[in-house]
Protein backbone atom coordinates (compact mmCIF):
# COMPACT_ATOMS: atom_id res chain seq x y z
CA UNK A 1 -5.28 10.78 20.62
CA UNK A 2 -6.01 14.22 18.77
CA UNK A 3 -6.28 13.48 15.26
CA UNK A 4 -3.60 15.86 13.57
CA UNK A 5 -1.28 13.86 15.90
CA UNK A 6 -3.00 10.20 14.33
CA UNK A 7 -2.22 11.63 10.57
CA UNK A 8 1.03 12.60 11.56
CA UNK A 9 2.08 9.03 13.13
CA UNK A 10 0.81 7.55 10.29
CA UNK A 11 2.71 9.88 7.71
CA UNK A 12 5.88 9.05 10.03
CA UNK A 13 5.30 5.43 10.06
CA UNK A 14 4.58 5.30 6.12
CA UNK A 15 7.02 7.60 4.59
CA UNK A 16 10.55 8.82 5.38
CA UNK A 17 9.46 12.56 5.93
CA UNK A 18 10.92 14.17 8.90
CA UNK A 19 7.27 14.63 10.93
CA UNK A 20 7.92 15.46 14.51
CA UNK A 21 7.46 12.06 17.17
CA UNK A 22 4.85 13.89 19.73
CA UNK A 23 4.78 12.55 22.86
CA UNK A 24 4.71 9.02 24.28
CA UNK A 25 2.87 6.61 22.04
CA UNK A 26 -0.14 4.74 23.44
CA UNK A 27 0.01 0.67 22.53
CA UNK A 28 -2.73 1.18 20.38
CA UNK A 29 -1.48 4.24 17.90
CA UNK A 30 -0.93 2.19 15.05
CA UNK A 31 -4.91 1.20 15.08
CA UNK A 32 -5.83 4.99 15.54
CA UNK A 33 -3.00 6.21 12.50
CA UNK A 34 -4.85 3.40 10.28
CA UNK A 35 -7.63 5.72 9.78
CA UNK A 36 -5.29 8.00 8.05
CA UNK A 37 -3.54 5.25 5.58
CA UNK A 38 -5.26 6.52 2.90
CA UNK A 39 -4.18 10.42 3.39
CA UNK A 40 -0.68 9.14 3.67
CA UNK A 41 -1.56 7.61 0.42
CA UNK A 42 -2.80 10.51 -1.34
CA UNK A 43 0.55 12.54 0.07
CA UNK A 44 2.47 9.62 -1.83
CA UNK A 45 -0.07 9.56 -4.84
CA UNK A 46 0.06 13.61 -5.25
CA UNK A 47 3.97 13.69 -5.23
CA UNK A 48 4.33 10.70 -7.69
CA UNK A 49 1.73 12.08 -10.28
CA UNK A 50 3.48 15.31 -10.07
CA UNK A 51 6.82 13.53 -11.11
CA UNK A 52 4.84 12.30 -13.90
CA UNK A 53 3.64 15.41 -14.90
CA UNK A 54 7.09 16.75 -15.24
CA UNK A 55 8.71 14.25 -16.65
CA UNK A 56 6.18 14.01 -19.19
CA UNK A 57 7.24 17.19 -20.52
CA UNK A 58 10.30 15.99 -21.53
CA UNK A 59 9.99 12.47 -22.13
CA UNK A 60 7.45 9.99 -23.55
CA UNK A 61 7.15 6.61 -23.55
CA UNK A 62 8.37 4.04 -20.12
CA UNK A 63 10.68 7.22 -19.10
CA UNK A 64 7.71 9.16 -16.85
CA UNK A 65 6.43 5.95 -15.74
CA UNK A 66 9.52 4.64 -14.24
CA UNK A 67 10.38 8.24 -12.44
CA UNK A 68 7.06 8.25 -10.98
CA UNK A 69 6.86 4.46 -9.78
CA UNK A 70 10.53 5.37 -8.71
CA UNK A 71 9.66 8.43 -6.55
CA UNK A 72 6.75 6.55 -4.58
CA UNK A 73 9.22 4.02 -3.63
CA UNK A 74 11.86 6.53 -2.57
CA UNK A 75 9.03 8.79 -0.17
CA UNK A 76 8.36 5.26 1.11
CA UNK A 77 12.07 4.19 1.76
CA UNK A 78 10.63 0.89 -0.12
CA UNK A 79 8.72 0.03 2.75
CA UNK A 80 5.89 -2.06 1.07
CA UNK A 81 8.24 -3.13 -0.79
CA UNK A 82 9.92 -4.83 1.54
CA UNK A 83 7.11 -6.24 3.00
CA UNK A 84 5.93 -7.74 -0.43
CA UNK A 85 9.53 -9.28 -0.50
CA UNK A 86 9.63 -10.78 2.56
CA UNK A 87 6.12 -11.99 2.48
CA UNK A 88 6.64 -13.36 -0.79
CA UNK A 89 9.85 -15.17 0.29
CA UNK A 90 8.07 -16.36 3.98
CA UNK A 91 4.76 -17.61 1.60
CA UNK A 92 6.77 -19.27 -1.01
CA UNK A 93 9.69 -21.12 0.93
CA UNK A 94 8.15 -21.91 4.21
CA UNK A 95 6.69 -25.14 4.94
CA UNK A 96 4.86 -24.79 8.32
CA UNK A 97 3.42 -21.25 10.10
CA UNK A 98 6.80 -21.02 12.36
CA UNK A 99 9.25 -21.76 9.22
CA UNK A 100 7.09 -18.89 7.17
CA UNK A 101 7.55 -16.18 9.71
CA UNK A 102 10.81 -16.44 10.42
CA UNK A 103 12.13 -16.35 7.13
CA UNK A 104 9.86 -13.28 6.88
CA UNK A 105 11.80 -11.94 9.58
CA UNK A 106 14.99 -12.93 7.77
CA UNK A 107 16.73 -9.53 6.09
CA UNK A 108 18.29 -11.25 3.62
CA UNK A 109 16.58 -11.34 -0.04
CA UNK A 110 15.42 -14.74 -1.47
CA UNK A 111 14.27 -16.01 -5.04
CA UNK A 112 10.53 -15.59 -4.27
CA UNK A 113 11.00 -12.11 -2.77
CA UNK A 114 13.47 -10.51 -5.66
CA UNK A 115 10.69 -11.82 -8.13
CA UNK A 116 7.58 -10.45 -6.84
CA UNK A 117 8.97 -6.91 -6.61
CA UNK A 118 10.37 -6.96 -9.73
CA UNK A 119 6.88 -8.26 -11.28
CA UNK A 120 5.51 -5.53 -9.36
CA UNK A 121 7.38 -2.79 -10.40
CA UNK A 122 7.25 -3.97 -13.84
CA UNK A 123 3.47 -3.92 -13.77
CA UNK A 124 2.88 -0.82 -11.99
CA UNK A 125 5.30 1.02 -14.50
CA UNK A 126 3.99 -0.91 -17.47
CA UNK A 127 0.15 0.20 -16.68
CA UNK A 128 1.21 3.45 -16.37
CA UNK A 129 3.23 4.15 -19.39
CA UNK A 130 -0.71 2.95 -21.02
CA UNK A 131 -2.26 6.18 -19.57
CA UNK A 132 -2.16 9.51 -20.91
CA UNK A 133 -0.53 12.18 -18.34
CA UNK A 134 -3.91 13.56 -18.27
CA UNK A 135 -5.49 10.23 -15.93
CA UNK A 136 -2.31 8.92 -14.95
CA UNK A 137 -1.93 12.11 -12.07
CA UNK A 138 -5.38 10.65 -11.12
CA UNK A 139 -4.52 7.02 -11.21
CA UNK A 140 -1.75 7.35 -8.95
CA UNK A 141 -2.93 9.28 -6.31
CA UNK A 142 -6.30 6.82 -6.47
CA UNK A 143 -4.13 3.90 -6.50
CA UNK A 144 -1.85 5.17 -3.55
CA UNK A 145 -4.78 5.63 -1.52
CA UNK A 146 -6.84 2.55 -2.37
CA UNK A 147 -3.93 0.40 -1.73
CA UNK A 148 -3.75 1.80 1.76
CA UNK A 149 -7.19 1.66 2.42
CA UNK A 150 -6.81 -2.30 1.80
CA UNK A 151 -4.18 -2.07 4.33
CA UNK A 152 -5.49 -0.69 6.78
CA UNK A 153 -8.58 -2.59 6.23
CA UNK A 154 -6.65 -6.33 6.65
CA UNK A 155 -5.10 -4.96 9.61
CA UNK A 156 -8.83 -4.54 10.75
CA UNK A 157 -9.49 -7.49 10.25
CA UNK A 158 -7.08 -10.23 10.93
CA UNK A 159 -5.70 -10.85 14.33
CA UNK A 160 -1.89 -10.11 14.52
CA UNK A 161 0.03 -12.88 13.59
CA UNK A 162 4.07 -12.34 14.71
CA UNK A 163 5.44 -12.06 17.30
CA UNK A 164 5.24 -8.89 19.39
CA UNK A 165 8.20 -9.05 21.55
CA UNK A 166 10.12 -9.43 18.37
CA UNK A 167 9.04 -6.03 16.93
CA UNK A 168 9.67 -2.36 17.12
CA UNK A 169 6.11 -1.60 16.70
CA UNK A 170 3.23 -2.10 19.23
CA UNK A 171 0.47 -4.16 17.46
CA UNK A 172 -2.66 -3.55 19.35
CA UNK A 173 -5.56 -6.14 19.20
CA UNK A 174 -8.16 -3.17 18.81
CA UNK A 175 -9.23 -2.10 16.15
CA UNK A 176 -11.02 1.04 14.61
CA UNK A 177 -14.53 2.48 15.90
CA UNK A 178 -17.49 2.89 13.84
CA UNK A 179 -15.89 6.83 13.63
CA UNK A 180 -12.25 5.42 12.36
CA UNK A 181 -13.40 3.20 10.24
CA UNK A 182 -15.68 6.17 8.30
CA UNK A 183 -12.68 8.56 8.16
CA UNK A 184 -10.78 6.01 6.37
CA UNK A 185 -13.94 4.90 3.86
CA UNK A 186 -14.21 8.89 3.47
CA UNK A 187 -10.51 9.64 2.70
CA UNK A 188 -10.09 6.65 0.76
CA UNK A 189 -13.50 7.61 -1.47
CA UNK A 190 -12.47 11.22 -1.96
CA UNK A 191 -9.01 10.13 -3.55
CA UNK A 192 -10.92 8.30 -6.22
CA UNK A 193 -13.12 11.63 -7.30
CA UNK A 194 -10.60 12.68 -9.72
CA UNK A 195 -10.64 9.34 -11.73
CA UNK A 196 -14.05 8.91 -11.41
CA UNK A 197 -15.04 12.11 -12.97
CA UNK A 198 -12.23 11.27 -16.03
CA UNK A 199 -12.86 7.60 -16.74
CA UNK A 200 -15.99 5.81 -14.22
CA UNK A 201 -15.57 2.77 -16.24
CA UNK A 202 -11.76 2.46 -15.76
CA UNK A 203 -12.45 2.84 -12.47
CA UNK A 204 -15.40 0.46 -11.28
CA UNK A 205 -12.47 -2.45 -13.51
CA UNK A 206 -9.71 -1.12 -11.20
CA UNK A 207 -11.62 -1.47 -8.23
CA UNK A 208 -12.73 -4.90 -9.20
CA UNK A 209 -9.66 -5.41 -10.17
CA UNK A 210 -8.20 -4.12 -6.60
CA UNK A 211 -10.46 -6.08 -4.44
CA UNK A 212 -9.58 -9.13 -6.10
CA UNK A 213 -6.00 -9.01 -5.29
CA UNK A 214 -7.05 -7.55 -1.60
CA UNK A 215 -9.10 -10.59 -0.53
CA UNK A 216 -6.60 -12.74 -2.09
CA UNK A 217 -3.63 -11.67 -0.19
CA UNK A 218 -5.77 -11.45 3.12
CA UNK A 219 -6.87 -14.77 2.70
CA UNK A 220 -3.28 -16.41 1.48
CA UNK A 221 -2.45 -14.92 5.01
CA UNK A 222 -5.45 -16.27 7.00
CA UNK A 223 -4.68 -19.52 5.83
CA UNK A 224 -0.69 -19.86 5.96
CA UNK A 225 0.54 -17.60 9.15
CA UNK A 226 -3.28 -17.28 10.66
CA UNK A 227 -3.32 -13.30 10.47
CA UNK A 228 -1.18 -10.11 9.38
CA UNK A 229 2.44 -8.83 10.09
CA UNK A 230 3.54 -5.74 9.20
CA UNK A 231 5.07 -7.68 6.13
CA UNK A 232 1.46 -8.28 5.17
CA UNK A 233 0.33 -5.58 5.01
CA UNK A 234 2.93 -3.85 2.60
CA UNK A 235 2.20 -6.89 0.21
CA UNK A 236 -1.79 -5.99 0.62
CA UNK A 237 -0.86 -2.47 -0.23
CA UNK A 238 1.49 -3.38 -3.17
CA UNK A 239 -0.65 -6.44 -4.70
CA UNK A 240 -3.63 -3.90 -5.05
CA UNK A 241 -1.99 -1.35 -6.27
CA UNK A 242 -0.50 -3.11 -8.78
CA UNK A 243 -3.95 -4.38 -9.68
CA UNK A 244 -5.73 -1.50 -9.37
CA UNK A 245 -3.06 0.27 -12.14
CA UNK A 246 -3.98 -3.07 -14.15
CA UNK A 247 -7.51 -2.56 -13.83
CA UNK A 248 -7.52 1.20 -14.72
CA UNK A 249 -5.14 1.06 -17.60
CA UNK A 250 -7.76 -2.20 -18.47
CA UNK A 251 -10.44 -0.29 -18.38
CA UNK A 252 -9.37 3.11 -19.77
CA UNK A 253 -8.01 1.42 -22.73
């Protein structure tokens, strides 16, 4: 797979911009657009920071902060959202691995779901309204990328967990080369230049912060369904960005 073609699955896949399909997919795309999680999440990052920047202008206070957080989700069409909800609800209300994953593949929106996106759209907009405009632009588009990165590095990682009959996407068992895997550490590390050259102490806390909340959601998932879904892996991506925000606006305070 040529890699323009890799970026471009994964920035179809991740956001709801019209990007051509290409040709026939190979069962293992998904493991090859991985690599470029992180680029997807500095296209997200860069658009949201720029909404920020604008609304700024004009507004101050929670105002710029919920536009921005608001804008991410809309690029997305809420996808990791989603996933947070219905891993939250499949976590929380299930009783046994079979009971958890098929309320995750339930549509409908329960208790545990409707709370952990509104906690984490709370958060991220509360950490942001704590930055200046001047490091928020560079928290977000670190954040968007970093949370990615954790994504794509769980789905690395754990064996697939669902079903795959019962999905539209092909979930390969591979998983990235020695060559993926440093595109994504690369892509991932230049999205956190910016903040590191503003505020390296507010960073190093959001990345502790970040790879807290990473290992914790990656384990919660080892232990209850015995690997990811693509559920999963938008409630890796949203858990660390939220604490990644946390950890910057921590740390830069």
């Amino acid at each position: 797979m040529r890699e323009t073609d890799a970026f471009f699955h994964a920035l179809r896949f991740m956001t709801i911009l019209p990007v051509r399909d290409g040709d026939t997919l190979d069962a293992d795309w998904l493991t090859h657009a991985s690599k470029y999680f992180s680029a997807v999440g500095i296209v997200v990052g860069l658009a949201s920071a720029i909404v920020f920047a604008l609304a700024s202008r004009y507004w101050g206070g929670l105002v710029p902060a919920v536009l921005a957080v608001a804008a991410s989700a809309a690029l997305t069409g809420a996808l990791h959202e989603d996933g947070l909800a219905d891993t939250a609800d499949g976590f929380g209300g299930g009783r046994s691995r079979e009971a958890r994953l098929a309320i995750m593949k339930d549509s409908r929106l329960g208790t545990y779901g409707a709370l952990a996106v509104g906690f984490s759209v709370a958060l991220r907009i509360a950490a942001l309204a704590l930055m200046t405009p001047s490091f928020a632009w560079a928290a977000l588009i670190a954040a968007h990328a970093g949370a990615r990165a954790a994504a794509t590095w769980a789905m690395n990682r754990l064996p697939y967990a669902g079903d795959p009959s019962a999905t539209r996407i092909t979930y390969s068992e591979a998983t990235l080369d020695r060559s993926g895997a440093m595109t994504a550490l690369l892509v991932a590390l230049a999205a956190l230049l910016p903040a590191l050259f503003k505020a390296p102490s507010a960073l190093f806390a959001g990345l502790i912060f970040a790879a807290l909340a990473t290992l914790a959601v990656v384990a919660l998932a080892r232990r209850l369904i015995g690997g990811y879904t693509g559920d999963v892996l938008g409630a890796v991506e949203q858990a660390t960005e939220v604490a990644f925000l946390l950890g910057l606006a921590a740390g830069a305070h």
